[in-house]
C-alpha atoms as a PDB file:
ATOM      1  CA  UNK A   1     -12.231  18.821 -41.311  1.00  0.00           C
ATOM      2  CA  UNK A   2     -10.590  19.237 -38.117  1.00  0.00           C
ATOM      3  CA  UNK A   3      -8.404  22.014 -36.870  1.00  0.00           C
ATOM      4  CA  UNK A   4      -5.445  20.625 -35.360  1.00  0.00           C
ATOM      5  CA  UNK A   5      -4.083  23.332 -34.013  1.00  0.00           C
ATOM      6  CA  UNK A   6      -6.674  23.533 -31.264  1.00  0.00           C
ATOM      7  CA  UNK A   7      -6.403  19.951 -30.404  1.00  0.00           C
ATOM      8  CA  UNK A   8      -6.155  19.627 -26.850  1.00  0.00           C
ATOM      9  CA  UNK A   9      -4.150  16.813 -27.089  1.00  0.00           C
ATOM     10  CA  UNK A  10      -1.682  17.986 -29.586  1.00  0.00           C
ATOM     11  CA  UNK A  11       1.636  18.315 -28.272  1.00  0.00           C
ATOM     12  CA  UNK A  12       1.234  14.574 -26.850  1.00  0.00           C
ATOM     13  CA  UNK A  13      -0.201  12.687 -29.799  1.00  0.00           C
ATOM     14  CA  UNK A  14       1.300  10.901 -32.487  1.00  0.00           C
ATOM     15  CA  UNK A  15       0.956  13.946 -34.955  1.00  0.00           C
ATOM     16  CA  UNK A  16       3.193  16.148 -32.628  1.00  0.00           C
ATOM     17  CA  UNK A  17       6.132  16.513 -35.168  1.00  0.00           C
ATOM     18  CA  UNK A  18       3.832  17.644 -37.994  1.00  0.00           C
ATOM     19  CA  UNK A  19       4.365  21.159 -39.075  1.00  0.00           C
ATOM     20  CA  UNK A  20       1.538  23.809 -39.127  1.00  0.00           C
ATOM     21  CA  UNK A  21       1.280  22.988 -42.988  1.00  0.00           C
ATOM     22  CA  UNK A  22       1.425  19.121 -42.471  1.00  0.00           C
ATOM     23  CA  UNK A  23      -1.335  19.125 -39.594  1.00  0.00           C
ATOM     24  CA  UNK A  24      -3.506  21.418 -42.026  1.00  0.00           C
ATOM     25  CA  UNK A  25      -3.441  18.298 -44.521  1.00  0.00           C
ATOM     26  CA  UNK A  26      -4.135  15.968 -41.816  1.00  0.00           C
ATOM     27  CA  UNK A  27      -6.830  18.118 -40.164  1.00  0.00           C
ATOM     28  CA  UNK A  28      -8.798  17.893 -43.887  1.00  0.00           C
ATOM     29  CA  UNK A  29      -8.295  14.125 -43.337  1.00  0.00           C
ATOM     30  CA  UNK A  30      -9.812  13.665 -39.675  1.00  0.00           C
ATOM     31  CA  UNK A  31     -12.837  14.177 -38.345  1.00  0.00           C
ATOM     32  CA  UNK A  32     -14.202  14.069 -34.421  1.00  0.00           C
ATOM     33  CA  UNK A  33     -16.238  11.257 -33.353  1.00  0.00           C
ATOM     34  CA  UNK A  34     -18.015  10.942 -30.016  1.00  0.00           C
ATOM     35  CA  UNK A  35     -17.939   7.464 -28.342  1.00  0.00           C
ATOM     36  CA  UNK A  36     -20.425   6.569 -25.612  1.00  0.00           C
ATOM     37  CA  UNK A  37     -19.434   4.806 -23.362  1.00  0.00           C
ATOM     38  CA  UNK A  38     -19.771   0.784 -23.780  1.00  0.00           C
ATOM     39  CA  UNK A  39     -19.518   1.387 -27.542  1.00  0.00           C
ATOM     40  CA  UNK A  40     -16.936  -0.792 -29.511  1.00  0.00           C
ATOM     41  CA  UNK A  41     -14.940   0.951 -32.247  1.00  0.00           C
ATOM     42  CA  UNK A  42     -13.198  -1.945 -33.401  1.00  0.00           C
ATOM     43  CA  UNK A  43     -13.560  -5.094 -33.356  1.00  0.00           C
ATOM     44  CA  UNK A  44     -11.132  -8.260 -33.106  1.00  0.00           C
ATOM     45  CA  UNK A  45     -10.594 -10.201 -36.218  1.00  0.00           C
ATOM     46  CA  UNK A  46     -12.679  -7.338 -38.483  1.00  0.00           C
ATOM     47  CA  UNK A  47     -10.982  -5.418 -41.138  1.00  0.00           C
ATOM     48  CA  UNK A  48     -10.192  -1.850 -39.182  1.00  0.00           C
ATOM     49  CA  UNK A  49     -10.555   0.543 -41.687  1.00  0.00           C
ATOM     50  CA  UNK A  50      -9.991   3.616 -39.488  1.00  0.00           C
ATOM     51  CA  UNK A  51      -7.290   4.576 -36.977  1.00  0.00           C
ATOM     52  CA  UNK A  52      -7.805   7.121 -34.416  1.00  0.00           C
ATOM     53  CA  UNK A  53      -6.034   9.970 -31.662  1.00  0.00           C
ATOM     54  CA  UNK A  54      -8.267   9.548 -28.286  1.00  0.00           C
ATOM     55  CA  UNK A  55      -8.896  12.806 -27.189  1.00  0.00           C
ATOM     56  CA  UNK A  56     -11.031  12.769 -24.361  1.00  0.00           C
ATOM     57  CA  UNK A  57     -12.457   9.541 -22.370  1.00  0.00           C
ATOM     58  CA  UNK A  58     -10.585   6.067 -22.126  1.00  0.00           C
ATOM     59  CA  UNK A  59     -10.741   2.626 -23.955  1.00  0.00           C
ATOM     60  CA  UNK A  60     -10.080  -0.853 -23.375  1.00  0.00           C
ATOM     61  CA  UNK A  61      -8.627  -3.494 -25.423  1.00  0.00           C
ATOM     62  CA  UNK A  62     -10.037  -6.859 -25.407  1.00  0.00           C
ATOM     63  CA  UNK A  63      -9.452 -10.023 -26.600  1.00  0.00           C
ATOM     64  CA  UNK A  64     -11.690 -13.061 -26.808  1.00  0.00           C
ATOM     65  CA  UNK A  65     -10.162 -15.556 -24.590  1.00  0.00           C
ATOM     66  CA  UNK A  66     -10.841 -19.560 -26.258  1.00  0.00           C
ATOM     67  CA  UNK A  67     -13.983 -20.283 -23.140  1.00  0.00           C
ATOM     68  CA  UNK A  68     -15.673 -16.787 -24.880  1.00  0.00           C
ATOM     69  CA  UNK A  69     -14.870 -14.165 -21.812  1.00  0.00           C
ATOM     70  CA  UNK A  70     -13.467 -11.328 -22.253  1.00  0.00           C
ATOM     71  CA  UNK A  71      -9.801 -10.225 -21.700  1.00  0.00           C
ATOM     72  CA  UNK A  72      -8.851  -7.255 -21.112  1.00  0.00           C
ATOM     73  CA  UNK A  73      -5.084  -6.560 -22.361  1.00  0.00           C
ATOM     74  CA  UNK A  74      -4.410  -3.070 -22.121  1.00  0.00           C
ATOM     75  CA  UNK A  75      -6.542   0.959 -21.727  1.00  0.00           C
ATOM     76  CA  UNK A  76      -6.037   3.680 -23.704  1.00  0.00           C
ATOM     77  CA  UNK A  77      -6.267   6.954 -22.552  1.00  0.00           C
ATOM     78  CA  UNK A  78      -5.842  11.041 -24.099  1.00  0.00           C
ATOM     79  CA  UNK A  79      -3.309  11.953 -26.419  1.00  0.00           C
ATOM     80  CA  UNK A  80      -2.565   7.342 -27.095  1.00  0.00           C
ATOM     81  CA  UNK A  81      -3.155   6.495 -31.140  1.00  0.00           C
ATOM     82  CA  UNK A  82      -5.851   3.328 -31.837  1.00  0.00           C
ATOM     83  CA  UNK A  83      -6.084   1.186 -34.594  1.00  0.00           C
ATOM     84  CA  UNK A  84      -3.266  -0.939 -36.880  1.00  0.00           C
ATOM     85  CA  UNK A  85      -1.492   1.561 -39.705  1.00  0.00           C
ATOM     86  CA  UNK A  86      -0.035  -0.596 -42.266  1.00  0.00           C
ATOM     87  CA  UNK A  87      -2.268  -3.527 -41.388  1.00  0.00           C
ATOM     88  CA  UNK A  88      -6.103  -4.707 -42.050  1.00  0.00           C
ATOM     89  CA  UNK A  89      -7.203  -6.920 -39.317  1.00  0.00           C
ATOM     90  CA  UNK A  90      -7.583  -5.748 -35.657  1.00  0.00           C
ATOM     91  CA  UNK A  91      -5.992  -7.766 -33.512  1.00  0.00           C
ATOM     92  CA  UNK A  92      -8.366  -6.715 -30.722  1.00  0.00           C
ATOM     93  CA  UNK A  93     -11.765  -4.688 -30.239  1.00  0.00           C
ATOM     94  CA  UNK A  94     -11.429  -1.385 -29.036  1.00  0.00           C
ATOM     95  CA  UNK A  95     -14.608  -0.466 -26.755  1.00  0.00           C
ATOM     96  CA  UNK A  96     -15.326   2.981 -24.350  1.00  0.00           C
ATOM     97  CA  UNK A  97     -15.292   2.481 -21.183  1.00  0.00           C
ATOM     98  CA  UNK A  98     -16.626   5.654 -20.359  1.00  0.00           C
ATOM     99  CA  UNK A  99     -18.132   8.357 -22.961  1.00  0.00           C
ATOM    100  CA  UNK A 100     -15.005   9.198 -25.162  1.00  0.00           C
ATOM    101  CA  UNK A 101     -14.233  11.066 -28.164  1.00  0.00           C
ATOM    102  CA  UNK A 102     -11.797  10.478 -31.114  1.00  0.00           C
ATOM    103  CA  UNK A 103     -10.133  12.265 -33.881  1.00  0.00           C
ATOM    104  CA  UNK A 104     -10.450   9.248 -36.902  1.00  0.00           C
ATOM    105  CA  UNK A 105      -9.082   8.616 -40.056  1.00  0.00           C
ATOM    106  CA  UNK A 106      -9.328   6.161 -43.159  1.00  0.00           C
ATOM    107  CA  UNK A 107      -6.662   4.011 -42.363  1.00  0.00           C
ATOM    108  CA  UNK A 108      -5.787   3.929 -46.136  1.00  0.00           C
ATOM    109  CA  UNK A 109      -5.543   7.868 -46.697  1.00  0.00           C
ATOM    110  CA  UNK A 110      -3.783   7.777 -43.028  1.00  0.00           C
ATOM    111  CA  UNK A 111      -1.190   4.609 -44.315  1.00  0.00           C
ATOM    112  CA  UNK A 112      -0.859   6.987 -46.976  1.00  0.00           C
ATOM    113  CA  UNK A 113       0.129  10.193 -45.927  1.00  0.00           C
ATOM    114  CA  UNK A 114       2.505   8.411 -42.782  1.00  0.00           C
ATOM    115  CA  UNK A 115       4.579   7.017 -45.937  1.00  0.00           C
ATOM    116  CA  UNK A 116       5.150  10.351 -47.012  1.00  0.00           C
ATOM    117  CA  UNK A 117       6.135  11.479 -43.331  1.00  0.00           C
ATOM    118  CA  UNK A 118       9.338   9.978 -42.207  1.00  0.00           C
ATOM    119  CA  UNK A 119       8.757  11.992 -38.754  1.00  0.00           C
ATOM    120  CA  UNK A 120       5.392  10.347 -38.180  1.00  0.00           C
ATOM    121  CA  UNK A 121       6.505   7.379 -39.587  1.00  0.00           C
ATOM    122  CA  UNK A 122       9.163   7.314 -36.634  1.00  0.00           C
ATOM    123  CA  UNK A 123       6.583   8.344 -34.217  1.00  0.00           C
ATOM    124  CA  UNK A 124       4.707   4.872 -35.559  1.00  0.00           C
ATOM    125  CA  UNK A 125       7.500   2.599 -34.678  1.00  0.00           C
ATOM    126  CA  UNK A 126       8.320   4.202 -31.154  1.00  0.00           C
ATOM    127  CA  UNK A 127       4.434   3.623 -30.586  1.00  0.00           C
ATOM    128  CA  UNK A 128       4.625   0.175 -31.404  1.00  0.00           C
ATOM    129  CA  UNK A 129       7.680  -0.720 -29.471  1.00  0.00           C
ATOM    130  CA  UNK A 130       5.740   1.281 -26.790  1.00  0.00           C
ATOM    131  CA  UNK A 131       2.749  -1.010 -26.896  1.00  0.00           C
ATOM    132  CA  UNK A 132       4.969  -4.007 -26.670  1.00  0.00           C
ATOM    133  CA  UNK A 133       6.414  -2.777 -23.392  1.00  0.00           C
ATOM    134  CA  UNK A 134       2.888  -2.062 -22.157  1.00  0.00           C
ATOM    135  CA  UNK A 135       2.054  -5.485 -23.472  1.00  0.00           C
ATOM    136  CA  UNK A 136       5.096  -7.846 -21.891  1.00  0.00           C
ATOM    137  CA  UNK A 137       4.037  -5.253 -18.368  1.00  0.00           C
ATOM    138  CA  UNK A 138       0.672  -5.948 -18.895  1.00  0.00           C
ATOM    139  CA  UNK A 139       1.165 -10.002 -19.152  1.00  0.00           C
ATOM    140  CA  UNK A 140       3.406  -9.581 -16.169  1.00  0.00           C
ATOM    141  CA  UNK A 141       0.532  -7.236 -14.068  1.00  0.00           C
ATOM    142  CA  UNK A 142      -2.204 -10.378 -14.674  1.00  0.00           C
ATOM    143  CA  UNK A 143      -0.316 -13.959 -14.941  1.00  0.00           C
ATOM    144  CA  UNK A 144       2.656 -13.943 -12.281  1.00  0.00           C
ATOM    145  CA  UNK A 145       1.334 -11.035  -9.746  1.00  0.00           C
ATOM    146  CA  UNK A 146      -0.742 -10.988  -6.431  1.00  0.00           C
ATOM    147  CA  UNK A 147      -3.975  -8.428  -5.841  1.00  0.00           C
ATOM    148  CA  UNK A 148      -1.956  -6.599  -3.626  1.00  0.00           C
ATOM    149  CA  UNK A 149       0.330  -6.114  -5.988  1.00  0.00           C
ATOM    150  CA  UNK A 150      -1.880  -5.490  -9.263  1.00  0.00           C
ATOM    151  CA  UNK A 151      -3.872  -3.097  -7.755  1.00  0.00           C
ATOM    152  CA  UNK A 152      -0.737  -1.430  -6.546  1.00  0.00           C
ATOM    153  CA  UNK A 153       1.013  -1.113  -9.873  1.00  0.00           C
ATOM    154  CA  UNK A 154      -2.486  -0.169 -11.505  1.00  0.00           C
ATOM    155  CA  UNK A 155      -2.754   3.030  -8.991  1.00  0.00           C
ATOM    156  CA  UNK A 156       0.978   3.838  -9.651  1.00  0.00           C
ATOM    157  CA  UNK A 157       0.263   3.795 -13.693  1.00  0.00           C
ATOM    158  CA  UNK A 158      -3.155   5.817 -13.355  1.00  0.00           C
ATOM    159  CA  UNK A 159      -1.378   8.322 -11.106  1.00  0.00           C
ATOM    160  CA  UNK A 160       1.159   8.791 -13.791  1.00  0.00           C
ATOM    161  CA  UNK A 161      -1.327   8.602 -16.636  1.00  0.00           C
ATOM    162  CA  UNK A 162      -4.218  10.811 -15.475  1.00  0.00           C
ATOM    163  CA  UNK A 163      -2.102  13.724 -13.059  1.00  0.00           C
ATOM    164  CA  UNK A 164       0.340  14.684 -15.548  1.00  0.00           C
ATOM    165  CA  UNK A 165       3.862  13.987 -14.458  1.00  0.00           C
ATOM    166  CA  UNK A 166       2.252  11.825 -11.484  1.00  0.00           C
ATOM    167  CA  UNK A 167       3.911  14.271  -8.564  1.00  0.00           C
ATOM    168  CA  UNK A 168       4.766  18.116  -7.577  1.00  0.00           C
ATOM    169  CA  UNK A 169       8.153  19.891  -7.902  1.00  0.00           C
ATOM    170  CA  UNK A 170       8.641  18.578  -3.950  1.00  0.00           C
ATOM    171  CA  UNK A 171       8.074  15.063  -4.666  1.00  0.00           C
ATOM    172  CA  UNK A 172       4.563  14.837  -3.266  1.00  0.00           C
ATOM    173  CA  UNK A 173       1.584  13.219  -5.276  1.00  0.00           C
ATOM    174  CA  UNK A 174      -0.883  14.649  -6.761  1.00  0.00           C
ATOM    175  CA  UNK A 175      -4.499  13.184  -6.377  1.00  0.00           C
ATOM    176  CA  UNK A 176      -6.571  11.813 -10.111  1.00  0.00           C
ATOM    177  CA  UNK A 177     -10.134  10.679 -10.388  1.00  0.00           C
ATOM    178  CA  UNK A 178     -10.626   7.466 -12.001  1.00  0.00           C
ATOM    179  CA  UNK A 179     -12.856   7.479 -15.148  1.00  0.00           C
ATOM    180  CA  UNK A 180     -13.929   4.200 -14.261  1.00  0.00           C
ATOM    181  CA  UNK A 181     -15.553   2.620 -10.922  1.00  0.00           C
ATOM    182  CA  UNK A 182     -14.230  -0.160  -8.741  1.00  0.00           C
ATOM    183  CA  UNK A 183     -15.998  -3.007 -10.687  1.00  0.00           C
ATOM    184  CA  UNK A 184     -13.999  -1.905 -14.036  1.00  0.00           C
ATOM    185  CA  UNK A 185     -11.003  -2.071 -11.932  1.00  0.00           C
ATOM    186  CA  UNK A 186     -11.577  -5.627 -10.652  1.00  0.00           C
ATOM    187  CA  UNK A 187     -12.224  -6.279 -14.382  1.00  0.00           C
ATOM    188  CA  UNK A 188      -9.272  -4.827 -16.168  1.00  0.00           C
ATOM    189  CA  UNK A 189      -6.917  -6.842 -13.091  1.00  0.00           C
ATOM    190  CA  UNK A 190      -9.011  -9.731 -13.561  1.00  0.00           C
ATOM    191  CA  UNK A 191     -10.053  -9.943  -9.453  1.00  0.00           C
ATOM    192  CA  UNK A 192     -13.246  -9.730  -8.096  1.00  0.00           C
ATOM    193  CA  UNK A 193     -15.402  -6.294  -6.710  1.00  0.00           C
ATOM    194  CA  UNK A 194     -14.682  -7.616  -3.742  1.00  0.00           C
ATOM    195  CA  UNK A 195     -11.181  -8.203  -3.718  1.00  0.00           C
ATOM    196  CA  UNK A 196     -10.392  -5.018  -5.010  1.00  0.00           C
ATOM    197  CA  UNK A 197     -12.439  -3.007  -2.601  1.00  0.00           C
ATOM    198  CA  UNK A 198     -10.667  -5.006   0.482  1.00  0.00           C
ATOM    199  CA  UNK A 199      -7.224  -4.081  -1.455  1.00  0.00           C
ATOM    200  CA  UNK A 200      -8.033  -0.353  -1.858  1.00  0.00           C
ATOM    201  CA  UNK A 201      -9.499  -0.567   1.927  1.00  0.00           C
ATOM    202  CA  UNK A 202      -5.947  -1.984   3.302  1.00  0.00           C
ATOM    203  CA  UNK A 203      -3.419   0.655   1.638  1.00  0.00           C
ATOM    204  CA  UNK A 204      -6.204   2.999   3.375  1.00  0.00           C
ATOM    205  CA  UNK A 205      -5.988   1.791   6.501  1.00  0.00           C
ATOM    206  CA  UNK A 206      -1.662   1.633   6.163  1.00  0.00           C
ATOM    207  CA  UNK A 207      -1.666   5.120   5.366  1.00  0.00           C
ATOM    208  CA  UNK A 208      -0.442   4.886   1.831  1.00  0.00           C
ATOM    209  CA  UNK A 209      -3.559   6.454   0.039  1.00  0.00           C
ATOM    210  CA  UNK A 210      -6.405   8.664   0.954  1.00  0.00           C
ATOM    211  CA  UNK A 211     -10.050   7.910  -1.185  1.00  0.00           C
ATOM    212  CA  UNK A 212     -11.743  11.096  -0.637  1.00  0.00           C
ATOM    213  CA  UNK A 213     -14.482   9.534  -2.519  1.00  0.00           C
ATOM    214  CA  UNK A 214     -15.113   6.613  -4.309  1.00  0.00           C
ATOM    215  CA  UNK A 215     -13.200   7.726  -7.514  1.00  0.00           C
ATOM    216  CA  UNK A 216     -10.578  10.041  -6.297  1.00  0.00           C
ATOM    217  CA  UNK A 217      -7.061   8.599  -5.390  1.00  0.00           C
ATOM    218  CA  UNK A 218      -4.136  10.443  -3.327  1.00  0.00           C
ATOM    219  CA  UNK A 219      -0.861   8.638  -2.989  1.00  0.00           C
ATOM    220  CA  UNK A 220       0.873   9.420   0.404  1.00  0.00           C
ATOM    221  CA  UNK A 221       3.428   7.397   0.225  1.00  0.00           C
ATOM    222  CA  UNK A 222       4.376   6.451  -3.336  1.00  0.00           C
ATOM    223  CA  UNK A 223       8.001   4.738  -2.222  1.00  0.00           C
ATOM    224  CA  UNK A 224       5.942   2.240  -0.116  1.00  0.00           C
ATOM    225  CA  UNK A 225       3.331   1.607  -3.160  1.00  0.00           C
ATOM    226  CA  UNK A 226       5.954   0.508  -5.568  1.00  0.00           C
ATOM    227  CA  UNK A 227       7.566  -1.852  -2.900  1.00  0.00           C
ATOM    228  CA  UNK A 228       4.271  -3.135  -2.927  1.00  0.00           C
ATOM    229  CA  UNK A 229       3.586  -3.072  -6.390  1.00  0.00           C
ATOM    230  CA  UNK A 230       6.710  -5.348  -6.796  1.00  0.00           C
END
């Protein structure tokens, strides 16, 4: 059983608009799972019998592409919902990229108790319209733009994702540390190390970022990165 009202993620997950009474029921439904990194949850094609709330770490979703490499097609990060309610099959695995933990649920008992919960049920639909805007981005961030300007519009979604509202009351940027390294950069863009290094090494060198070390980002000039970032 999990106490909800400790989460640290609660006021952003999917469960938000449960009352103290409803998250009680829920909490008796969940339980915490660590998930080391490289570990896959789910996997593509398999009946996905749980669904989960990340709460700490972040995940990639990957698809099989037809020559048997892998495709990365979106990351999940704190406070996002995995898994397919109302459905059986996963349309893609779910694996850590770095050491991660999840709040999980039967997918049946979770189908189940949604149906009785207009309010989440609402909160289901906005997250799946959600995910198809991340999706139709996503498709647009790998098929129709440069390096310069995937790695661009990657920094500008991390710095939004991982440093809260992605700037301070004056407009300046806050710094994040990436959970990942360089090489599962190049892999989630679909470039090479290389590439991605030179990229990170030019908007250094143009003043529009500072790398204070090889995970840390700080946006100087964020007005210049989304020019960039198309």
């Amino acid at each position: 059983m999990n106490d909800c009202s400790s989460c640290i993620v609660r006021n952003r997950a999917i469960c938000a608009s449960l009352t103290p009474d409803e998250l009680l029921l829920l909490g008796k439904m969940g339980r915490r799972q660590k998930v080391k990194s490289g570990h896959t949850l789910l996997w593509e094609g398999d009946d996905a019998p749980v669904v989960a709330n990340v709460l700490e770490g972040v995940l990639k979703l990957v698809v099989a592409a037809s020559d048997g490499r892998e495709q990365i097609v979106g990351v999940v990060f704190p406070s996002d919902f995995i898994g397919r309610p109302f459905g059986k099959e996963s349309p893609y695995s779910v694996t850590a990229m770095t050491d991660a933990e999840v709040c999980i649920f039967n997918r049946n008992a979770f189908d189940d108790f949604a149906s009785e919960h207009p309010d989440l049920q609402q909160k289901l639909l906005r997250r799946t319209l959600d995910e198809l805007d991340r999706a139709r981005h996503w498709m647009m961030l790998l098929g129709r733009k440069s390096a310069t300007e995937k790695v661009a519009s990657f920094l500008l979604e991390m710095s939004d994702r991982l440093s809260g509202q992605g700037c301070n009351a004056d407009g300046s940027l806050n710094g994040f540390e990436l959970p990942f390294g360089r090489q599962q950069i190049a892999d989630i863009l679909g470039l090479t190390i290389e590439t991605t290094s030179r990229q990170l090494t030019r908007m250094k060198s143009d003043g529009l970022l500072a790398l204070p070390s090889r995970r840390e980002i700080v946006i100087h000039n964020r007005a210049a990165m989304e020019e960039m970032a198309g």
